[in-house]
C-alpha atoms as a PDB file:
ATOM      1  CA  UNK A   1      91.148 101.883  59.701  1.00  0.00           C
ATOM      2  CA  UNK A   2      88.209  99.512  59.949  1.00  0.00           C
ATOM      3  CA  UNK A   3      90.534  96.690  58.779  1.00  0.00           C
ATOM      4  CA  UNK A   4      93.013  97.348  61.064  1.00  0.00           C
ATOM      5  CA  UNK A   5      89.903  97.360  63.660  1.00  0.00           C
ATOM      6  CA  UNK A   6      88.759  93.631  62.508  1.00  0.00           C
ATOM      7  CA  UNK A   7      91.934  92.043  61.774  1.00  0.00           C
ATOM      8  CA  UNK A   8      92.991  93.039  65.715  1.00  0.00           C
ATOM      9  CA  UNK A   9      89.390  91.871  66.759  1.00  0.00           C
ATOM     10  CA  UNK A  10      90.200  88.493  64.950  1.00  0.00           C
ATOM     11  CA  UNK A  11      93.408  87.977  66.022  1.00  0.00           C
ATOM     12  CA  UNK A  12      91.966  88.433  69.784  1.00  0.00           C
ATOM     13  CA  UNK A  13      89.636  85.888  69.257  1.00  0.00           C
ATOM     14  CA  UNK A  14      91.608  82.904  67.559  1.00  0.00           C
ATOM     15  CA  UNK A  15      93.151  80.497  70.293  1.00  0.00           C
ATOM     16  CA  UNK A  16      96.442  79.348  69.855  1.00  0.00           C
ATOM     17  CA  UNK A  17      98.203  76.017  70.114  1.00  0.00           C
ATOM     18  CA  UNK A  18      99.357  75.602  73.850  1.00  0.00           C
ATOM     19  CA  UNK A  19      96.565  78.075  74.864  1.00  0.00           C
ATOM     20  CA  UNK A  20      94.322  76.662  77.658  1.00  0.00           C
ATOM     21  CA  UNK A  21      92.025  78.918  79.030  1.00  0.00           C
ATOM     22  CA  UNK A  22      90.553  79.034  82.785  1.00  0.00           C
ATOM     23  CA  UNK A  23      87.253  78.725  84.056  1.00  0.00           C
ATOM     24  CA  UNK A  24      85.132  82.125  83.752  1.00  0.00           C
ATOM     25  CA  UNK A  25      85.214  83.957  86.914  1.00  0.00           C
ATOM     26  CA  UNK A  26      81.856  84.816  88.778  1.00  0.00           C
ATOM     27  CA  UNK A  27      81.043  88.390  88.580  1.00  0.00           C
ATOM     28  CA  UNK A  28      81.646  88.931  92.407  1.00  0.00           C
ATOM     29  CA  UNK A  29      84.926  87.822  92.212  1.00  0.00           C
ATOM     30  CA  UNK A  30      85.877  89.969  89.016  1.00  0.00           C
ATOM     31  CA  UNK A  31      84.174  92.843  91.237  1.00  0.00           C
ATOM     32  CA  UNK A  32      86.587  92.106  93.796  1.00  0.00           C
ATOM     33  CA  UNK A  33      89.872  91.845  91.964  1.00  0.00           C
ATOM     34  CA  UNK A  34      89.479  94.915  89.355  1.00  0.00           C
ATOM     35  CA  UNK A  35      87.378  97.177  91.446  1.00  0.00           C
ATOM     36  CA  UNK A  36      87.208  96.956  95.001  1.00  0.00           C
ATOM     37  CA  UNK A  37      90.952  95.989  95.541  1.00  0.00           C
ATOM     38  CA  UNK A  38      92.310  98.573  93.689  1.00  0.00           C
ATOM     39  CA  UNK A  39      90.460 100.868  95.626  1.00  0.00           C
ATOM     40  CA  UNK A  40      91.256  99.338  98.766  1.00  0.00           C
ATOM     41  CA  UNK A  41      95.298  99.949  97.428  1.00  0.00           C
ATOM     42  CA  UNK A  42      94.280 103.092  96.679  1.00  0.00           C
ATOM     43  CA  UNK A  43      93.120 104.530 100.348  1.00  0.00           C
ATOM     44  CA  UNK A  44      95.164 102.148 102.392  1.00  0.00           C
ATOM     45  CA  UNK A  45      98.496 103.919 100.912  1.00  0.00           C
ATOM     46  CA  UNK A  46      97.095 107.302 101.013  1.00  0.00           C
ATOM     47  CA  UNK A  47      96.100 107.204 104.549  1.00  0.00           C
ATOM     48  CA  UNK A  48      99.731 105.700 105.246  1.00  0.00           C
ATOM     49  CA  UNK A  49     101.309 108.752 103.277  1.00  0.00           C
ATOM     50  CA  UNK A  50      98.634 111.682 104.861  1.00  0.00           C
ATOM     51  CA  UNK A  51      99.695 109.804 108.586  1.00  0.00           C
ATOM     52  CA  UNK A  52     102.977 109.917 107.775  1.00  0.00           C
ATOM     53  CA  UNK A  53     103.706 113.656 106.656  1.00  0.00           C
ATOM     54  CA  UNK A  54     101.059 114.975 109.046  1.00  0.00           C
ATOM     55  CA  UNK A  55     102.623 118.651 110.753  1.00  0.00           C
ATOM     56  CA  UNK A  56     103.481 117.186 114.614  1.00  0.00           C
ATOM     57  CA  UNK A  57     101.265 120.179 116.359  1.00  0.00           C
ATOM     58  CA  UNK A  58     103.416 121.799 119.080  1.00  0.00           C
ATOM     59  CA  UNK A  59     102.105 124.460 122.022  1.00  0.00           C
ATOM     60  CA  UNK A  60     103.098 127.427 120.948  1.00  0.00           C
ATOM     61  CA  UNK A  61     103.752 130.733 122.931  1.00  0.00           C
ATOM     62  CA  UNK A  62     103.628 133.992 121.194  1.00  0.00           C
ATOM     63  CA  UNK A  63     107.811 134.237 121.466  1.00  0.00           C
ATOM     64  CA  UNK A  64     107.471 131.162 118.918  1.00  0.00           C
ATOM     65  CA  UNK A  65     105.890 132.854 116.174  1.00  0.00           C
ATOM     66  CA  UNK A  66     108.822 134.828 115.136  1.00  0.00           C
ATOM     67  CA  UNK A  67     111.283 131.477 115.180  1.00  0.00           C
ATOM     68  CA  UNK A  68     111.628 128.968 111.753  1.00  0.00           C
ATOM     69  CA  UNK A  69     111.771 125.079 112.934  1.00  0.00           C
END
């Protein structure tokens, strides 16, 4: 198992031909992208969904009760 554990560790690390790698991103920005934005996803669609199949409140009388919409 711990071979299979360091040959995947050293096959992560070795760069490839062809393989150019970007410049590091700051840590505010990686906050941004893998945090905050996926909890931004997150409450902007539930909101949509809880808006959207929110009961439409009626006035009811008391002859209503008995009666299936």
């Amino acid at each position: 198992m711990i071979n299979h554990l360091m040959t995947g560790l050293m096959h992560a690390t070795v760069i490839e031909d062809g393989m150019k790698p970007g410049a590091a991103m700051p840590a505010l920005q990686t906050f941004l992208w893998f945090v905050a934005a996926p909890i931004a996803l997150f409450v902007g669609i539930s909101v949509i969904v809880i808006i959207s199949s929110a009961d439409r409140r009626k006035s009811y009388s008391s002859g209503d009760l008995t009666r299936i919409d």
